[in-house]
C-alpha atoms as a PDB file:
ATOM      1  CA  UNK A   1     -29.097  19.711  35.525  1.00  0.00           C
ATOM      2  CA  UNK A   2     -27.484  22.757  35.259  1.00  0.00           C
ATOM      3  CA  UNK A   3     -24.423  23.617  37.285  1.00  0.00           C
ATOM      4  CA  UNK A   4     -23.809  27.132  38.401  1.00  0.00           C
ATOM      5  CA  UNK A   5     -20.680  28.779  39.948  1.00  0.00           C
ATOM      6  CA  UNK A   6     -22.578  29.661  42.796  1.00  0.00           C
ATOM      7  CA  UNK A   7     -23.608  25.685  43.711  1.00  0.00           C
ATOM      8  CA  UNK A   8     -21.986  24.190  46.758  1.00  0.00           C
ATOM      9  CA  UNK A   9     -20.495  21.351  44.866  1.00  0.00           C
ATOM     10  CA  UNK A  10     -20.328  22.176  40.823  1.00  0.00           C
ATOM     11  CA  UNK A  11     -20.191  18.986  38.839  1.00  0.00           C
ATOM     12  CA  UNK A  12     -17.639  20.778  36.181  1.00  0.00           C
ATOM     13  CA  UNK A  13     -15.070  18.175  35.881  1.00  0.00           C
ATOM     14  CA  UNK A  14     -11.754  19.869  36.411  1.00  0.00           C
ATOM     15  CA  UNK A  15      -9.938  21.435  34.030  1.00  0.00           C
ATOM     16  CA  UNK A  16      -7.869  23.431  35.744  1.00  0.00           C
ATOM     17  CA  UNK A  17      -6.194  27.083  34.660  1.00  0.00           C
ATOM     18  CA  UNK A  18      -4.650  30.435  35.709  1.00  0.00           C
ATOM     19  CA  UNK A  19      -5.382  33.564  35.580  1.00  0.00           C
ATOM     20  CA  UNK A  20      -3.115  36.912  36.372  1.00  0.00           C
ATOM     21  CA  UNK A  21      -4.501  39.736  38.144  1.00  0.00           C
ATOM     22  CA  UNK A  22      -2.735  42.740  37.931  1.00  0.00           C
ATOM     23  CA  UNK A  23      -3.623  45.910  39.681  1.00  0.00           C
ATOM     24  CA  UNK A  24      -0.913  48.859  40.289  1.00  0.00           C
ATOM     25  CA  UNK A  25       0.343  47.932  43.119  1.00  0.00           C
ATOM     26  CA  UNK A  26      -0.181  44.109  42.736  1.00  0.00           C
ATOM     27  CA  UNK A  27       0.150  41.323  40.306  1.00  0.00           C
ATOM     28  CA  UNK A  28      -0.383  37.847  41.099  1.00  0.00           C
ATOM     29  CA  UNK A  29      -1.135  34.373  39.148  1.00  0.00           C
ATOM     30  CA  UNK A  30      -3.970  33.028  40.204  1.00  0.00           C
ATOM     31  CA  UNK A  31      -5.378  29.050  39.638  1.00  0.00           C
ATOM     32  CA  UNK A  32      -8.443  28.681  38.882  1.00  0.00           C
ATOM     33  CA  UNK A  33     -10.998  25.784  37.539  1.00  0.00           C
ATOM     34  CA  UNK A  34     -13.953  24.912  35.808  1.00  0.00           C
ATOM     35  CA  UNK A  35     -17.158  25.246  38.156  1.00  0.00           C
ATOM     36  CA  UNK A  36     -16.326  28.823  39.360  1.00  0.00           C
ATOM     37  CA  UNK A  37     -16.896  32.174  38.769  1.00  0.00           C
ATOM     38  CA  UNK A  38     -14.755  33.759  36.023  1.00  0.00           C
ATOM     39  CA  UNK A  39     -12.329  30.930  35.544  1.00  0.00           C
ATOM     40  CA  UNK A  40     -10.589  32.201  32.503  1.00  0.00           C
ATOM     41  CA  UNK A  41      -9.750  35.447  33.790  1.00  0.00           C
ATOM     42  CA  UNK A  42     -10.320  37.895  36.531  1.00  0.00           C
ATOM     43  CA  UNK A  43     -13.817  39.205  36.509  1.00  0.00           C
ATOM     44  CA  UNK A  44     -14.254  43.108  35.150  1.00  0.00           C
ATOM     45  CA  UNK A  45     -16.203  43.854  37.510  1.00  0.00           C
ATOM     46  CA  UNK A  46     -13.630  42.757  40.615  1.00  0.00           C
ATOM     47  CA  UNK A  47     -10.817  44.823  38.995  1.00  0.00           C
ATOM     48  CA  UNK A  48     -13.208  47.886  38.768  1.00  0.00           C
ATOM     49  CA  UNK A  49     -13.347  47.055  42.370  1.00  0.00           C
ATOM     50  CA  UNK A  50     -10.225  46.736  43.487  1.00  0.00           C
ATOM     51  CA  UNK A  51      -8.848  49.901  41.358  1.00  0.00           C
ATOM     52  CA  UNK A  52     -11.651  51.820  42.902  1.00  0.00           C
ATOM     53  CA  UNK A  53     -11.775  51.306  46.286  1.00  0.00           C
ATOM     54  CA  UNK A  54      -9.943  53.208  49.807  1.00  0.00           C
ATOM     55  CA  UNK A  55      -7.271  51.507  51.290  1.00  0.00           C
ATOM     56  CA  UNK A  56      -8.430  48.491  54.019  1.00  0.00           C
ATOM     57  CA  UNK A  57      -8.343  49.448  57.236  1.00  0.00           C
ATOM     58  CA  UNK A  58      -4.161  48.206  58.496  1.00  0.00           C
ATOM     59  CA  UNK A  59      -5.813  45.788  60.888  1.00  0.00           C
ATOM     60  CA  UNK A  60      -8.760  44.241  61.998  1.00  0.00           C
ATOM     61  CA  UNK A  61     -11.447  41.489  60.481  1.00  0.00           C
ATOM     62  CA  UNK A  62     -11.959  41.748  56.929  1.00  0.00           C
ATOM     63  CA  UNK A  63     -14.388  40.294  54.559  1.00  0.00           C
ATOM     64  CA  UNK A  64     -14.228  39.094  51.065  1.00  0.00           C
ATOM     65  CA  UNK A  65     -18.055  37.837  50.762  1.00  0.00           C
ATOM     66  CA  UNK A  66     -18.236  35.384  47.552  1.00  0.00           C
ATOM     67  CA  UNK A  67     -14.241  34.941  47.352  1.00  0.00           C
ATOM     68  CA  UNK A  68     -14.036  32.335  44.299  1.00  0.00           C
ATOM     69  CA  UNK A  69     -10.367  31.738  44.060  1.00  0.00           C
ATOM     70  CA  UNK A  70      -9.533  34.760  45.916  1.00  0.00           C
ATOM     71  CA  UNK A  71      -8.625  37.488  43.723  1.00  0.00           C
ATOM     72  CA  UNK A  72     -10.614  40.164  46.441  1.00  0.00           C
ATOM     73  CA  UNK A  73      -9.321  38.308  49.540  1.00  0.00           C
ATOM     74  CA  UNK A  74      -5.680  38.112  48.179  1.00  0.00           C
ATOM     75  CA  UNK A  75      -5.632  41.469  47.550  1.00  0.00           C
ATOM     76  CA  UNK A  76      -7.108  42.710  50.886  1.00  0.00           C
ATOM     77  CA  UNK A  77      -4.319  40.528  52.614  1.00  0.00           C
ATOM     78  CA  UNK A  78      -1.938  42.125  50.426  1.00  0.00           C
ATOM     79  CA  UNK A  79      -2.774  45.916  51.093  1.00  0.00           C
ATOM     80  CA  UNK A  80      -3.533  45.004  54.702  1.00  0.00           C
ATOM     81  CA  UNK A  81      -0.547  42.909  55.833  1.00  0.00           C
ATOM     82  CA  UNK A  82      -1.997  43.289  59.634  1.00  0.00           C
ATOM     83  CA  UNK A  83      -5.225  42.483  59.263  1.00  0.00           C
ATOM     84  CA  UNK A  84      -7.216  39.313  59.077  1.00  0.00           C
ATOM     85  CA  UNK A  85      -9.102  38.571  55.939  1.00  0.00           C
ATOM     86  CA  UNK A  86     -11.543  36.002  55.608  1.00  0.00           C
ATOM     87  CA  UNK A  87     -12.856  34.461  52.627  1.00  0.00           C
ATOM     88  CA  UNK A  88     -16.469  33.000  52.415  1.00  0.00           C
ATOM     89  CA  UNK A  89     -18.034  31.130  49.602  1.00  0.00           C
ATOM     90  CA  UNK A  90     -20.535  28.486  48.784  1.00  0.00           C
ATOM     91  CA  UNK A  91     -18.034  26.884  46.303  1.00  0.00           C
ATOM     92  CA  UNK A  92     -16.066  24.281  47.971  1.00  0.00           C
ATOM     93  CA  UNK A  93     -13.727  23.832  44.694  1.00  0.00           C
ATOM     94  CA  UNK A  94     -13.596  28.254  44.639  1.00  0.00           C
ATOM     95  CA  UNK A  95     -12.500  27.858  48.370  1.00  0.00           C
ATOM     96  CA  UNK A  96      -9.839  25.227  47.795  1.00  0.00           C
ATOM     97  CA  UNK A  97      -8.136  26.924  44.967  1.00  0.00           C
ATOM     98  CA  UNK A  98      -8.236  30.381  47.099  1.00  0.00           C
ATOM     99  CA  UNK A  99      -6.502  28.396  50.107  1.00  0.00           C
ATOM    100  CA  UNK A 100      -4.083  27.474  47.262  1.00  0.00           C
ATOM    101  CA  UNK A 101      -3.654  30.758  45.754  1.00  0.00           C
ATOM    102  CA  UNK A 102      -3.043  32.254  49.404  1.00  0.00           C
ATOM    103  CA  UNK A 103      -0.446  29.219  50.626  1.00  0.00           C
ATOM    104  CA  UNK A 104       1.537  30.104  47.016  1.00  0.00           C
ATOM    105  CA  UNK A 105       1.935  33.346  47.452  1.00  0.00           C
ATOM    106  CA  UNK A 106       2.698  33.593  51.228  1.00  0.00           C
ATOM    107  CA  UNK A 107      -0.783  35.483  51.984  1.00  0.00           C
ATOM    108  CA  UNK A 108      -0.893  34.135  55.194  1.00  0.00           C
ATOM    109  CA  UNK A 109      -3.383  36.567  56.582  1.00  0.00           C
ATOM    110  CA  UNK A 110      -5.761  34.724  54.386  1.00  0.00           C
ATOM    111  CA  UNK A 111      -8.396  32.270  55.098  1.00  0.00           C
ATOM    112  CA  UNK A 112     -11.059  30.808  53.420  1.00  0.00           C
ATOM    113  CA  UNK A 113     -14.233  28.826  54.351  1.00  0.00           C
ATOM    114  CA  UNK A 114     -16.830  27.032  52.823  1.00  0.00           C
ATOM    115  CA  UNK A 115     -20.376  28.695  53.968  1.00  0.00           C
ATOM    116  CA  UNK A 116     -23.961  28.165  54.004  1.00  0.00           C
ATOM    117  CA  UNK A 117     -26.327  30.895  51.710  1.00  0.00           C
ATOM    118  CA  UNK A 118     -27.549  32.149  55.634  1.00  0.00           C
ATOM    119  CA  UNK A 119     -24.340  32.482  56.755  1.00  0.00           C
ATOM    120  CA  UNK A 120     -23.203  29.706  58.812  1.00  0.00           C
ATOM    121  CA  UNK A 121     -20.472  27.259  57.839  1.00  0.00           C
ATOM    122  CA  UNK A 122     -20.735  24.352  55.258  1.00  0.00           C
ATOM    123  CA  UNK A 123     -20.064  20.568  55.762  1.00  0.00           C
ATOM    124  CA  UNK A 124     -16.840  20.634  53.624  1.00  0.00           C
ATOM    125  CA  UNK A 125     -16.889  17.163  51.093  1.00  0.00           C
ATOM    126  CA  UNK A 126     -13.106  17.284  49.825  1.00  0.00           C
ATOM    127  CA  UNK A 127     -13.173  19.381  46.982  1.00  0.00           C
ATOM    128  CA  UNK A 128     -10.664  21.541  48.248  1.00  0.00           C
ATOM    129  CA  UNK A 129      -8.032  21.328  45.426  1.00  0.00           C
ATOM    130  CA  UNK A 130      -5.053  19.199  44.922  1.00  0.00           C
ATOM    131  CA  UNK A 131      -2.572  20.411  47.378  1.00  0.00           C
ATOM    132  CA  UNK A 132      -4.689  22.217  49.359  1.00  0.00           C
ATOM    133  CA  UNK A 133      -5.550  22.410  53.039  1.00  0.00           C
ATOM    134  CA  UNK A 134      -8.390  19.920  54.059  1.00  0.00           C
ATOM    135  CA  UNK A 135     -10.163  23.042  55.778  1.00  0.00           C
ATOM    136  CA  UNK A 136      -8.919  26.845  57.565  1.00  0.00           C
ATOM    137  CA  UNK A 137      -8.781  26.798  61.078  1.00  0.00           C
ATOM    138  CA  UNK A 138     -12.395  29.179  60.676  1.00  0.00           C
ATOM    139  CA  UNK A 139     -14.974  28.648  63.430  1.00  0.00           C
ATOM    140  CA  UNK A 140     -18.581  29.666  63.452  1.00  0.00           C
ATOM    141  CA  UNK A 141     -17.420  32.355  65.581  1.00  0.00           C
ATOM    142  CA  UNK A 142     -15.471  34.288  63.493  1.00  0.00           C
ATOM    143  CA  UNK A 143     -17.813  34.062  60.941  1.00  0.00           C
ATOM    144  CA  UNK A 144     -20.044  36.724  63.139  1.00  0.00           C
ATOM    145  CA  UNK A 145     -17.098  38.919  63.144  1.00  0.00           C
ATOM    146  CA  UNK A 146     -17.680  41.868  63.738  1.00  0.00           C
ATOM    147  CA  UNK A 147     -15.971  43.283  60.257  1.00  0.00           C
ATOM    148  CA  UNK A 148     -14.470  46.596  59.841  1.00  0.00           C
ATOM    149  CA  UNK A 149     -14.684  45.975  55.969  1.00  0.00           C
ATOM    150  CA  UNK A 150     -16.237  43.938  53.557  1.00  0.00           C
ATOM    151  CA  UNK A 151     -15.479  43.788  50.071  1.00  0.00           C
ATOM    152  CA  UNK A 152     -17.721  41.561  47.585  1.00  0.00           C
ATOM    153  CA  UNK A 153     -18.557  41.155  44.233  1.00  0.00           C
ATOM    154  CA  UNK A 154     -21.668  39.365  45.008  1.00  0.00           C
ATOM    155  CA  UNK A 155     -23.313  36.973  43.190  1.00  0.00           C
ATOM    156  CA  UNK A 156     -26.536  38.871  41.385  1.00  0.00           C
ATOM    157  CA  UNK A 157     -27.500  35.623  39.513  1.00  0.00           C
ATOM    158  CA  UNK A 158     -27.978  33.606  42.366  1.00  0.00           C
ATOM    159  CA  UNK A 159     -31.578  35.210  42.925  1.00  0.00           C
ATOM    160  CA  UNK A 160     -33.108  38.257  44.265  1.00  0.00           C
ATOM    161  CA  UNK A 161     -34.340  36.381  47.261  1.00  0.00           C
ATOM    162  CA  UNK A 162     -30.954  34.336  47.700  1.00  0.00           C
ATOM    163  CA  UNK A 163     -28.989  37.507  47.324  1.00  0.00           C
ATOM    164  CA  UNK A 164     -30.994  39.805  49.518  1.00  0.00           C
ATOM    165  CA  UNK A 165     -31.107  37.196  52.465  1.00  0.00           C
ATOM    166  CA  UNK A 166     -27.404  37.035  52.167  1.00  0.00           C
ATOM    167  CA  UNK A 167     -26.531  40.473  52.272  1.00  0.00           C
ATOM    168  CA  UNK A 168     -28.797  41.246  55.246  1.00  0.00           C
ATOM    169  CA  UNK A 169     -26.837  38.736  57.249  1.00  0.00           C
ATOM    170  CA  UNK A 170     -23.391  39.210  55.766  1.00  0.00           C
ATOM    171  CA  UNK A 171     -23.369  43.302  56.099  1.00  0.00           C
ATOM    172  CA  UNK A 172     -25.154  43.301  59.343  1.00  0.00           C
ATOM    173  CA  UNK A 173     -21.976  41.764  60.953  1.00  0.00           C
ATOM    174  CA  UNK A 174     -20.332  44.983  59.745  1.00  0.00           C
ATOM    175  CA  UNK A 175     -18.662  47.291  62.817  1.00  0.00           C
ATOM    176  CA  UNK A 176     -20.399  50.022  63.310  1.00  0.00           C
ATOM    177  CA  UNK A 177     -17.766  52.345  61.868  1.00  0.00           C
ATOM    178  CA  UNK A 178     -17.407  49.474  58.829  1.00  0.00           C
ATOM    179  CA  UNK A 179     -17.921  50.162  55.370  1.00  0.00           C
ATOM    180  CA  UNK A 180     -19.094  47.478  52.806  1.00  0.00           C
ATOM    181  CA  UNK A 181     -17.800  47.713  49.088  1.00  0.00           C
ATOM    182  CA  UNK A 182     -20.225  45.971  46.386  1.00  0.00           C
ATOM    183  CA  UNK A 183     -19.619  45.954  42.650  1.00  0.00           C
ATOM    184  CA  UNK A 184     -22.365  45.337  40.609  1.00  0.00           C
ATOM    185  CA  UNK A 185     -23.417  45.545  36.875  1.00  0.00           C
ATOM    186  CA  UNK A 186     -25.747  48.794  35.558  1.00  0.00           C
ATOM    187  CA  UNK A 187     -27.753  46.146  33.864  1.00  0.00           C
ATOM    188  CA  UNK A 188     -27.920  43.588  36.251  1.00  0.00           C
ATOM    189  CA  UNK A 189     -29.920  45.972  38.941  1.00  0.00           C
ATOM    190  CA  UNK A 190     -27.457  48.276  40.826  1.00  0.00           C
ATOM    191  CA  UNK A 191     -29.792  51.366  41.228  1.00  0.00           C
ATOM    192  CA  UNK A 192     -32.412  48.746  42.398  1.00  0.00           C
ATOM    193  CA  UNK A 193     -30.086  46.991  44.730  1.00  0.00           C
ATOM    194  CA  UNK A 194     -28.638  50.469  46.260  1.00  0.00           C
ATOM    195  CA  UNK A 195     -32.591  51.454  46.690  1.00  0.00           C
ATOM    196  CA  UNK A 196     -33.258  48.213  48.661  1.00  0.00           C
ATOM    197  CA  UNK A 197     -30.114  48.691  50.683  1.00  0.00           C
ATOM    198  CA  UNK A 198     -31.309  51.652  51.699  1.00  0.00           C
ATOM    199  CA  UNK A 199     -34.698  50.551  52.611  1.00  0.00           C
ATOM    200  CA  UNK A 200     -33.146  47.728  54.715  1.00  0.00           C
ATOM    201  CA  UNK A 201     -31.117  50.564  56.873  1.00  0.00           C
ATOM    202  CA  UNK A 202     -27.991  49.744  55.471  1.00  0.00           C
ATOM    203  CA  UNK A 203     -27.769  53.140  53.779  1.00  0.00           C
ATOM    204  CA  UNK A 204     -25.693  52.669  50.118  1.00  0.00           C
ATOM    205  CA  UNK A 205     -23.704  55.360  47.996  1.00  0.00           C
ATOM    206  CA  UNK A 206     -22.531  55.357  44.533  1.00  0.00           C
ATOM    207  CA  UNK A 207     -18.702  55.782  44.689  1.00  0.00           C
ATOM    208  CA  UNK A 208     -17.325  54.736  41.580  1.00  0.00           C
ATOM    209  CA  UNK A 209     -18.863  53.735  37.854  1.00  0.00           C
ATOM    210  CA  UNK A 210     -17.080  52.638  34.823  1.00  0.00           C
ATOM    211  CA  UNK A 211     -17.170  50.269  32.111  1.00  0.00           C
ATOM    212  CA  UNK A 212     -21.103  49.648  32.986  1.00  0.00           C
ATOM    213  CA  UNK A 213     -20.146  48.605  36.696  1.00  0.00           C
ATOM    214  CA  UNK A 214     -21.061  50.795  40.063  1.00  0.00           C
ATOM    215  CA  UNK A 215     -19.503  50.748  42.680  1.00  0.00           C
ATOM    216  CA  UNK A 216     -21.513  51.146  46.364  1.00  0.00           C
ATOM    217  CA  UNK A 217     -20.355  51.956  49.583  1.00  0.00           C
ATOM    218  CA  UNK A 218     -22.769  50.571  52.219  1.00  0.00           C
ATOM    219  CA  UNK A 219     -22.685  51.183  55.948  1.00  0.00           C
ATOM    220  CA  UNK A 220     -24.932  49.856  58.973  1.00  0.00           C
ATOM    221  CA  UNK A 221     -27.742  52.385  60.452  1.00  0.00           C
ATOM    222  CA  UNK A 222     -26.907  52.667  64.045  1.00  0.00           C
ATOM    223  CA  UNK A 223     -29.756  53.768  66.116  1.00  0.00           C
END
């Protein structure tokens, strides 16, 4: 069978590796593994992101919605020292290496759980990374937030249905003055994905493009 970055517990065995991300104002080494998402270097798409995207707000709850090793979340914690970033993924061995990557380079603003597709948190089975923290201190509750930013390069090829359920739950935690940034491939359905946003009254707005990527800012309809 098939194993997918985006399964709770990917069968990859280990092999594990680094990879640097380096932004203008940031450059850190990351370690990564076999099993998740971009493992030999930092995604395209989440460096169009990051190099395209305002400034987190200085404090408050903020959201890094499919972290992988934590490339998004590190950075968020890194730009907004006073805030509290979480980290959600599906990927227990993604989670452990972002707990990792935080704990290494002092990001302790950072924290990372393992989550359910609907939202809720995930049994956790140990495959947290050598070294790493058996689990973050993250309860159900602060999983509801409220967030005053979320920041995701989500997973397109988990599913339409998968995808749409999650983003329904995941953005409708947003503050109502919160902003949601999503990267996602030309190819790969942005235009459709910012028309269904729209239609779900979570109203979406191309901000950035490049390199075959766009960029959407999405916000919660507050009647």
């Amino acid at each position: 069978m098939a194993q997918h970055y985006f399964d709770s517990d990917p069968g990859a065995a280990s092999r594990p590796s680094t990879a640097d991300l380096v932004l203008p104002d940031l450059h850190l080494r990351l370690r990564t593994d076999r099993g998740v998402f971009s493992p030999d270097k930092v995604d395209l798409g989440t460096r169009v992101l990051l190099e395209s995207v305002p400034p987190p707000p200085e404090g408050g709850r903020l959201l890094d919605l499919g972290c992988g090793y934590g490339p998004i979340a590190l950075t968020m914690a890194s730009r907004a020292p006073g805030a509290r970033v979480l980290g959600v993924d599906v990927n227990a061995r993604a989670v452990g290496l972002a707990r990792r990557n935080a704990a290494e380079h002092g990001l302790d603003n950072a924290r990372f759980a393992v989550v359910e597709p609907e939202g809720g948190l995930s049994v956790e089975r140990g495959a947290s990374g050598e070294g790493a923290p058996a689990r973050d201190d993250v309860t159900a509750q602060d999983l509801l937030g409220p967030f005053d930013a979320v920041w995701s390069n989500p997973p397109i090829r988990v599913g339409k249905g998968v995808l749409h359920s999650m983003l329904r739950t995941w953005l409708g935690r947003l503050t109502p003055e919160g902003v949601a940034h999503l990267v996602v491939q030309r190819h790969l359905g942005s235009d459709s994905l910012q028309k269904w946003l729209d239609e779900q009254g979570l109203p979406a707005e191309r901000v950035a493009s490049r390199a075959g990527f766009r960029v959407l800012a999405v916000r919660r309809s507050v009647a």
